[in-house]
Protein backbone atom coordinates (compact mmCIF):
# COMPACT_ATOMS: atom_id res chain seq x y z
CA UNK A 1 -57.78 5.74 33.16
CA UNK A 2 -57.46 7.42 36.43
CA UNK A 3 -55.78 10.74 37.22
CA UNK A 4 -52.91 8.64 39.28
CA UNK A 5 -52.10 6.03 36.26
CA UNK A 6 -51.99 9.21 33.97
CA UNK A 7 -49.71 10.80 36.44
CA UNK A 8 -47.33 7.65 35.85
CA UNK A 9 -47.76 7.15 32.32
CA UNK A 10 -47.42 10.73 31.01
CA UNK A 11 -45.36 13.64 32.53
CA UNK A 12 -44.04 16.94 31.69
CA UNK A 13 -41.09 18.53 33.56
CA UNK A 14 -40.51 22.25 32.80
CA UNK A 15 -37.61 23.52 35.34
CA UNK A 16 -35.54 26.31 35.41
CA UNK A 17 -32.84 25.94 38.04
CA UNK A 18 -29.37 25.78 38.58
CA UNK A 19 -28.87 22.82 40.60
CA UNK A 20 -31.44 19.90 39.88
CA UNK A 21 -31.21 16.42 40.78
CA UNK A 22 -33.35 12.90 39.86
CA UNK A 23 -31.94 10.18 41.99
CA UNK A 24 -32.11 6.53 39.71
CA UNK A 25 -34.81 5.64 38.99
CA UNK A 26 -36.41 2.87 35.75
CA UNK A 27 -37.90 5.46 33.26
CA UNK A 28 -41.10 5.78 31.21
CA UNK A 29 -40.23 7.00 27.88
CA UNK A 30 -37.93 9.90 27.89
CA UNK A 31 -37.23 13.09 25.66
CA UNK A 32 -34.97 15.52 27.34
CA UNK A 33 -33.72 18.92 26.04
CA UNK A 34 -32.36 22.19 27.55
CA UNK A 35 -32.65 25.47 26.76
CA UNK A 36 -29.85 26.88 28.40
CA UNK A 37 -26.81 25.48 29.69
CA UNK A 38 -26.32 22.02 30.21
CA UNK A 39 -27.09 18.83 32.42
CA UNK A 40 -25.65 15.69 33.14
CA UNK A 41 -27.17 12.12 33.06
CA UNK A 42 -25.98 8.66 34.13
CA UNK A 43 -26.94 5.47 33.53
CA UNK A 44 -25.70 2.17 35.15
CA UNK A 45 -23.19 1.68 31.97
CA UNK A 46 -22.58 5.75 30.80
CA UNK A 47 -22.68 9.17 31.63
CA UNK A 48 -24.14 12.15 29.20
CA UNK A 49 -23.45 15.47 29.18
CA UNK A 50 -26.19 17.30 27.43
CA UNK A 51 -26.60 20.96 25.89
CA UNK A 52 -28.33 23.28 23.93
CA UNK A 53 -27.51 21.66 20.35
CA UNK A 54 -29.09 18.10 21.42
CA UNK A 55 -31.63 15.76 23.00
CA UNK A 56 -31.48 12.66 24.77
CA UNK A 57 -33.79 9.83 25.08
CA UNK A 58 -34.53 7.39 27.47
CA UNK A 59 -36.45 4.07 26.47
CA UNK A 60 -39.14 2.73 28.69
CA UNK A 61 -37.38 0.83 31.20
CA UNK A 62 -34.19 2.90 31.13
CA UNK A 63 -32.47 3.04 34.64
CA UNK A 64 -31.03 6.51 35.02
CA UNK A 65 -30.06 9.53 37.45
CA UNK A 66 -29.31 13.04 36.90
């Protein structure tokens, strides 16, 4: 597997930031958790708010923004 197709089939997002946006987008597999505070995801049919006590996932194919 090359570097690039590992790119696309695995990643890890660590942020720390206030103000963070992910336009839509169709989704590999998807865990996401905070730490602190709390974000907000959309998909074409709801919308998520997420904090501290949860997680969310995404299936492969999942179209959503945040």
């Amino acid at each position: 597997m090359s570097a690039l197709a590992a790119l696309q089939a695995n990643i890890i997002l660590y942020a720390r930031t206030k103000d963070f946006f992910w336009p839509e987008h169709t989704s590999p597999l998807t865990l996401m958790i905070n730490f602190s505070g709390y974000s907000e995801h959309r998909t074409p049919h709801a919308r998520f708010r997420l904090g501290q006590q949860g997680y969310l996932i995404f299936n492969h194919g999942q179209e959503y923004s945040n």
